[in-house]
N, C-alpha and C. Protein backbone atom coordinates (compact mmCIF):
# COMPACT_ATOMS: atom_id res chain seq x y z
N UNK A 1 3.35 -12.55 -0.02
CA UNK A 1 4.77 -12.66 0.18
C UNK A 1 5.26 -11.34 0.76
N UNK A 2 5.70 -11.69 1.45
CA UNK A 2 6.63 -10.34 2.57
C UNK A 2 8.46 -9.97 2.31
N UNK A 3 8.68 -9.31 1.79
CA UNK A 3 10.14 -9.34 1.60
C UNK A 3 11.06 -8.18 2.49
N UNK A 4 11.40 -8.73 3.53
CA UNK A 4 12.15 -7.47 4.45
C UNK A 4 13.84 -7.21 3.79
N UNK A 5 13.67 -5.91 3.85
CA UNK A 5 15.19 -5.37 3.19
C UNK A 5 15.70 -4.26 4.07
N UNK A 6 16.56 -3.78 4.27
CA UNK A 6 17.41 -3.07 4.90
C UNK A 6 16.09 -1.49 5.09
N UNK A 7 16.04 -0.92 3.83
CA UNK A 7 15.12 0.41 4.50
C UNK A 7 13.56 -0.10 5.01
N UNK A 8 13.20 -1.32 4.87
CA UNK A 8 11.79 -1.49 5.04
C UNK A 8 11.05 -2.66 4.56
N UNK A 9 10.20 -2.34 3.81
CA UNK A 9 9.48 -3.75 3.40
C UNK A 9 8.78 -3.27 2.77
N UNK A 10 8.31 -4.98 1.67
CA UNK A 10 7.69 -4.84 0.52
C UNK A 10 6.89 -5.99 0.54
N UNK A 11 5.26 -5.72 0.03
CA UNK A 11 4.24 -7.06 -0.02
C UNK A 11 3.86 -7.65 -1.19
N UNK A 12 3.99 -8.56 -1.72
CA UNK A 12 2.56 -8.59 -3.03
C UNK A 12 1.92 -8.91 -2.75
N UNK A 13 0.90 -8.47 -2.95
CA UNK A 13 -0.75 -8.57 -2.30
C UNK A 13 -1.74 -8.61 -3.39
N UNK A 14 -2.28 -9.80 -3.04
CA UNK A 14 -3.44 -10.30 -4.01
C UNK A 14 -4.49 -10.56 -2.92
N UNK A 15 -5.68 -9.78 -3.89
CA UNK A 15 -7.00 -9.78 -2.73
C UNK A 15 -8.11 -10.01 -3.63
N UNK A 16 -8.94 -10.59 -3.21
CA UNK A 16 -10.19 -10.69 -4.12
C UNK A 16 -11.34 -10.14 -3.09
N UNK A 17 -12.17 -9.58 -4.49
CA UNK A 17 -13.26 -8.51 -4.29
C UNK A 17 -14.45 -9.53 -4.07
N UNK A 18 -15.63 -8.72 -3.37
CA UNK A 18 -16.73 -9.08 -3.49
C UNK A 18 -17.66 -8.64 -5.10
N UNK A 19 -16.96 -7.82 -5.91
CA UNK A 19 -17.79 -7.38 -6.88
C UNK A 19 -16.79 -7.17 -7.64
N UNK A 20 -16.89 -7.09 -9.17
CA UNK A 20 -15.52 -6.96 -10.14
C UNK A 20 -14.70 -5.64 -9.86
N UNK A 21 -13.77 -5.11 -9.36
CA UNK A 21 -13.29 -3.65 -9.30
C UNK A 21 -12.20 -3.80 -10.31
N UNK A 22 -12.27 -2.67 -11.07
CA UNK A 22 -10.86 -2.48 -12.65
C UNK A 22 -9.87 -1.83 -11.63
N UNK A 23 -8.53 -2.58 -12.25
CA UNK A 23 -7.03 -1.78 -11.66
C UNK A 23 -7.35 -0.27 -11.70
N UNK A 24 -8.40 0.54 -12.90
CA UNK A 24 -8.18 2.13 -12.53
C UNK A 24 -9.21 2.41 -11.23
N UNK A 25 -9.93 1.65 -10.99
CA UNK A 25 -11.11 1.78 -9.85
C UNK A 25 -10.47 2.01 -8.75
N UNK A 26 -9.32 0.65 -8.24
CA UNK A 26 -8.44 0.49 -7.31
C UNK A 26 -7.61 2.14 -7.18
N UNK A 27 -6.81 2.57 -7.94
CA UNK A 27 -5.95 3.36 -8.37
C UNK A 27 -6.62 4.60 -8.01
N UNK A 28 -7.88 4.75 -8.34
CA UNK A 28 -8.42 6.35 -8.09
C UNK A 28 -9.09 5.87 -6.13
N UNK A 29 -9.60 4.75 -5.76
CA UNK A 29 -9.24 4.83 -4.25
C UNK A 29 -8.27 4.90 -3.67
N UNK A 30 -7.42 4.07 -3.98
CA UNK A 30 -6.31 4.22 -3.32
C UNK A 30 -5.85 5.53 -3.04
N UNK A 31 -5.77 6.49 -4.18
CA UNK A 31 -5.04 8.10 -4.48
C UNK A 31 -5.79 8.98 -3.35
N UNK A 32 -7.27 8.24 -3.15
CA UNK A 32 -7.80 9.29 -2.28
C UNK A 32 -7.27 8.59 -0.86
N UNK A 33 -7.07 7.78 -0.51
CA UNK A 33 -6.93 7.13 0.87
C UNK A 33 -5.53 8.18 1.34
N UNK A 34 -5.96 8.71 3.26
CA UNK A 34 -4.95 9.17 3.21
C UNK A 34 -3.71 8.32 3.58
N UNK A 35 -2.30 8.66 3.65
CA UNK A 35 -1.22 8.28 4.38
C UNK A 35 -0.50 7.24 3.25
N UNK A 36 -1.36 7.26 1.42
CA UNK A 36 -1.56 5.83 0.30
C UNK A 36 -0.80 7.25 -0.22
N UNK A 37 0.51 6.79 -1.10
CA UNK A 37 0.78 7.25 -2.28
C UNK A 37 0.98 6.02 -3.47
N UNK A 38 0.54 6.39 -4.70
CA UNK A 38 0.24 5.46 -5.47
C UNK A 38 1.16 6.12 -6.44
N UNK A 39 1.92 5.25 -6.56
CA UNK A 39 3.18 5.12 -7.89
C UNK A 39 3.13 3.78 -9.05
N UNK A 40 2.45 4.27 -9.71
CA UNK A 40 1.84 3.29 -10.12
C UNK A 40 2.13 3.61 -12.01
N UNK A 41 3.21 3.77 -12.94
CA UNK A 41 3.14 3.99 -14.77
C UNK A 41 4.31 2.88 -15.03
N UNK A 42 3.48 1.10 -15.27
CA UNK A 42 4.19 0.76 -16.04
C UNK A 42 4.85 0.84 -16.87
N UNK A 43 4.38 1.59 -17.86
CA UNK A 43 5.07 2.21 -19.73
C UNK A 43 6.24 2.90 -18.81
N UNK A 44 6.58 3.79 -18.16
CA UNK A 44 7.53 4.00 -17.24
C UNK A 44 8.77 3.55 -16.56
N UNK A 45 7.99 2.43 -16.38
CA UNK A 45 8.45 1.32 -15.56
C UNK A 45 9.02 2.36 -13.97
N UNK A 46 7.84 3.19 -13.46
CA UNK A 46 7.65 3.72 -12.54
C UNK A 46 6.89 2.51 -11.45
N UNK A 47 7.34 1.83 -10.38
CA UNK A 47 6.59 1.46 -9.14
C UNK A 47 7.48 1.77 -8.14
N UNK A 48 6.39 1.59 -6.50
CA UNK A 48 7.31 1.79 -5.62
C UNK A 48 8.18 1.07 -5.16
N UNK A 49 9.69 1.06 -4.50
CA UNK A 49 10.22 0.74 -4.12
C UNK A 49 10.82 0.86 -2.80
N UNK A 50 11.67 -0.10 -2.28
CA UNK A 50 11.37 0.35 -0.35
C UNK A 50 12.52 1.34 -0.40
N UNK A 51 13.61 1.39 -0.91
CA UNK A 51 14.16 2.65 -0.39
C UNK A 51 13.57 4.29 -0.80
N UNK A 52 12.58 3.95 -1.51
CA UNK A 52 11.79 5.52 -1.72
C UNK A 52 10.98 5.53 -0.90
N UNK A 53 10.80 4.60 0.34
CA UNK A 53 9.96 4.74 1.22
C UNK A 53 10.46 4.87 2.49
N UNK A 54 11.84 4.87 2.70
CA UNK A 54 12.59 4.90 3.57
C UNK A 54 12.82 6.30 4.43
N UNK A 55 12.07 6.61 5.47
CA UNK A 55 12.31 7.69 6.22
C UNK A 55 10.36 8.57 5.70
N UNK A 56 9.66 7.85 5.25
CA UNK A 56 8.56 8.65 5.07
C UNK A 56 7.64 7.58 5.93
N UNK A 57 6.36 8.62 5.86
CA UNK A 57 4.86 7.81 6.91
C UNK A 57 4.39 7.11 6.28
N UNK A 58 4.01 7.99 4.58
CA UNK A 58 2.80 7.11 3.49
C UNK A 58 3.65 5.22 3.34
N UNK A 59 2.48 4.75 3.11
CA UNK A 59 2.26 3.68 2.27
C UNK A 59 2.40 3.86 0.44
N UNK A 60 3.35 3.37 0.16
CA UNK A 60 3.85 3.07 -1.26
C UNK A 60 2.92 2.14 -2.34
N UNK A 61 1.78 2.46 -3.02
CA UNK A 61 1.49 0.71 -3.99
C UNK A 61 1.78 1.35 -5.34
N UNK A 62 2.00 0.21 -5.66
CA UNK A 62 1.96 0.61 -7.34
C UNK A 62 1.91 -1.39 -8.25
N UNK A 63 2.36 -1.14 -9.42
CA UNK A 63 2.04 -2.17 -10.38
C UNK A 63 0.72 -3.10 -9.82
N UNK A 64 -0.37 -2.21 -9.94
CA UNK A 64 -1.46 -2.01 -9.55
C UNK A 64 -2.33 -3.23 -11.08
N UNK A 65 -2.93 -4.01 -10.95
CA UNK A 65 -3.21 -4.99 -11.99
C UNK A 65 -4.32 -5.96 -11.41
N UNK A 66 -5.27 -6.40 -12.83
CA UNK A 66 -6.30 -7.24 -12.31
C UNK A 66 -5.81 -8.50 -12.44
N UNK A 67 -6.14 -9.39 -11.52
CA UNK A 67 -5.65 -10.87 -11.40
C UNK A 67 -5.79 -11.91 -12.54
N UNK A 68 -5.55 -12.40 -13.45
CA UNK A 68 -5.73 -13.08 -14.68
C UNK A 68 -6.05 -14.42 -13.62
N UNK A 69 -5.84 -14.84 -12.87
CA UNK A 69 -5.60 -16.04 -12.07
C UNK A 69 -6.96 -16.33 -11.62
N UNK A 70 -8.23 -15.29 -11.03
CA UNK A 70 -9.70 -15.13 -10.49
C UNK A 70 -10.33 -13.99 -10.82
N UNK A 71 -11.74 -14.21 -11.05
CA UNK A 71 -12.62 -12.91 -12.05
C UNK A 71 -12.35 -11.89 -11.11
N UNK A 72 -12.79 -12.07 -9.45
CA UNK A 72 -12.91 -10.94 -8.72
C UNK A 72 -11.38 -10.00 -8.20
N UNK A 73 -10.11 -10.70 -8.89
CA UNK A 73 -8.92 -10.34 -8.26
C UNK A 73 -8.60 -9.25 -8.78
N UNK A 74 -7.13 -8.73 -7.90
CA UNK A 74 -6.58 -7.32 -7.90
C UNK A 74 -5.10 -7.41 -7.52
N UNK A 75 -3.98 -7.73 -7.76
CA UNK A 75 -2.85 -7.64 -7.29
C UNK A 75 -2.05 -6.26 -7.26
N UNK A 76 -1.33 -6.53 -6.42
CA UNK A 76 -0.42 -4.66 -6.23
C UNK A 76 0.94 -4.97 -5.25
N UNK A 77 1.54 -3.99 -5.64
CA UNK A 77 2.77 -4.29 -4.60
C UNK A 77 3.02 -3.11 -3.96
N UNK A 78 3.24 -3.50 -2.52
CA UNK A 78 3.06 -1.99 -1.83
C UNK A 78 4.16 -2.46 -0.79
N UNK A 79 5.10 -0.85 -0.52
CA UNK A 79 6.38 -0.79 0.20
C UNK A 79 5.86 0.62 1.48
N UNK A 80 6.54 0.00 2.43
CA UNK A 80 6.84 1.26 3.35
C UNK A 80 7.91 1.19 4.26
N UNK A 81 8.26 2.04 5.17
CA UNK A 81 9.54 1.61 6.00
C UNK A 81 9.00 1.50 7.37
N UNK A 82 9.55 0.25 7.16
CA UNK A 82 8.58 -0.53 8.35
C UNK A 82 9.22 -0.37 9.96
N UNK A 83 10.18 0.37 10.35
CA UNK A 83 10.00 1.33 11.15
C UNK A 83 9.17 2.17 11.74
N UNK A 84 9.04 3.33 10.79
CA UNK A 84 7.94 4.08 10.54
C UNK A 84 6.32 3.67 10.73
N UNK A 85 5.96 3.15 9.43
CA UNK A 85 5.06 2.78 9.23
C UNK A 85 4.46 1.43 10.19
N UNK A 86 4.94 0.27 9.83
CA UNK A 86 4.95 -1.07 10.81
C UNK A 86 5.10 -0.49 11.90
N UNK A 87 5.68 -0.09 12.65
CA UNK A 87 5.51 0.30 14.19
C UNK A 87 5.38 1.43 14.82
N UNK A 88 6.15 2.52 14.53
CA UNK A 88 6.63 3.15 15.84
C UNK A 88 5.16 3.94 14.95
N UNK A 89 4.94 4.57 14.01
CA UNK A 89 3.74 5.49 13.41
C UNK A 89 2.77 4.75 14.08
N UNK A 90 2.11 3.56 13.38
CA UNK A 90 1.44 2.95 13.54
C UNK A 90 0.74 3.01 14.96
N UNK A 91 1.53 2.57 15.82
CA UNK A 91 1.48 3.07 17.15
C UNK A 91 1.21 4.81 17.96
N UNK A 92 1.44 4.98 17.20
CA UNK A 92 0.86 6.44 17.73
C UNK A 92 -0.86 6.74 16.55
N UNK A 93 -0.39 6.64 15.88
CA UNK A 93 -2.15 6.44 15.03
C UNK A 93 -3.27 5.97 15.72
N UNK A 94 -2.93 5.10 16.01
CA UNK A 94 -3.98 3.97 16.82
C UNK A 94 -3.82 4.97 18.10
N UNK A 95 -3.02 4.97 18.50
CA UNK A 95 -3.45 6.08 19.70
C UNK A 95 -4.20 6.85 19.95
N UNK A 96 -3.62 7.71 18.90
CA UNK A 96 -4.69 8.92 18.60
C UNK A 96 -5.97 8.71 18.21
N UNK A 97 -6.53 7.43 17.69
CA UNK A 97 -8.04 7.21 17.37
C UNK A 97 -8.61 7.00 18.84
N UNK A 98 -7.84 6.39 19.13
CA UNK A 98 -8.14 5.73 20.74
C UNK A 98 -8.65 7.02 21.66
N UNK A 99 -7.41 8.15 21.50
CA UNK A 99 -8.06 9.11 22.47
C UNK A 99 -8.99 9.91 22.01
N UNK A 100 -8.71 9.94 20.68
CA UNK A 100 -9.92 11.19 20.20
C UNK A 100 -11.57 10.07 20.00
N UNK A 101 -11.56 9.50 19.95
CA UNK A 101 -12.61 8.05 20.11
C UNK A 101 -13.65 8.05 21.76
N UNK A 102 -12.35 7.66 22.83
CA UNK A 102 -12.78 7.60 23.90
C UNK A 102 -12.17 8.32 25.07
N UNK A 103 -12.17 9.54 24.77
CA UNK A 103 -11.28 10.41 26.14
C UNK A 103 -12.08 11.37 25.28
């Protein structure tokens, strides 16, 4: 599910693994991935949201959780400002792989 809002956008994303991965497994990749900030303390009731993503590059996930629904699942909800991120960044990223790749 895709939900577009005024600063950006927000996904829930459910993916299933080839092998069991635990929500902290997810959580400590994710943290290393660059351009990924992970906001992620239910007891908190800390996740991301799209206007904290509004005017930045990173990718937002958080309420980071294993799927009760399939053994191999992983759900998360992840925000960015899709400006930014969805296009105009995006577009220069890919660029830059492109030239430093093949030029």
């Amino acid at each position: 599910m895709r939900v577009p809002v005024f600063y950006g956008h927000s996904e829930s994303v459910n993916i299933e693994t080839e092998r069991k991965i635990t929500a902290d497994e997810v959580r400590k990749l994710l943290s290393q991935a660059p351009g990924v900030t992970v906001v992620d303390d239910p007891p908190s009731a800390r996740y991301p949201l799209a206007i904290d993503a509004a005017g930045k590059d990173d990718t937002f996930v958080g309420r980071i959780r294993e799927d009760e629904s399939i053994e191999k699942g992983i759900n998360m909800w992840i925000v960015a400002d899709n400006l930014r991120k969805g296009a105009a960044l995006n577009a220069i990223q890919i660029a830059e792989i492109l030239v430093k790749e093949y030029i």
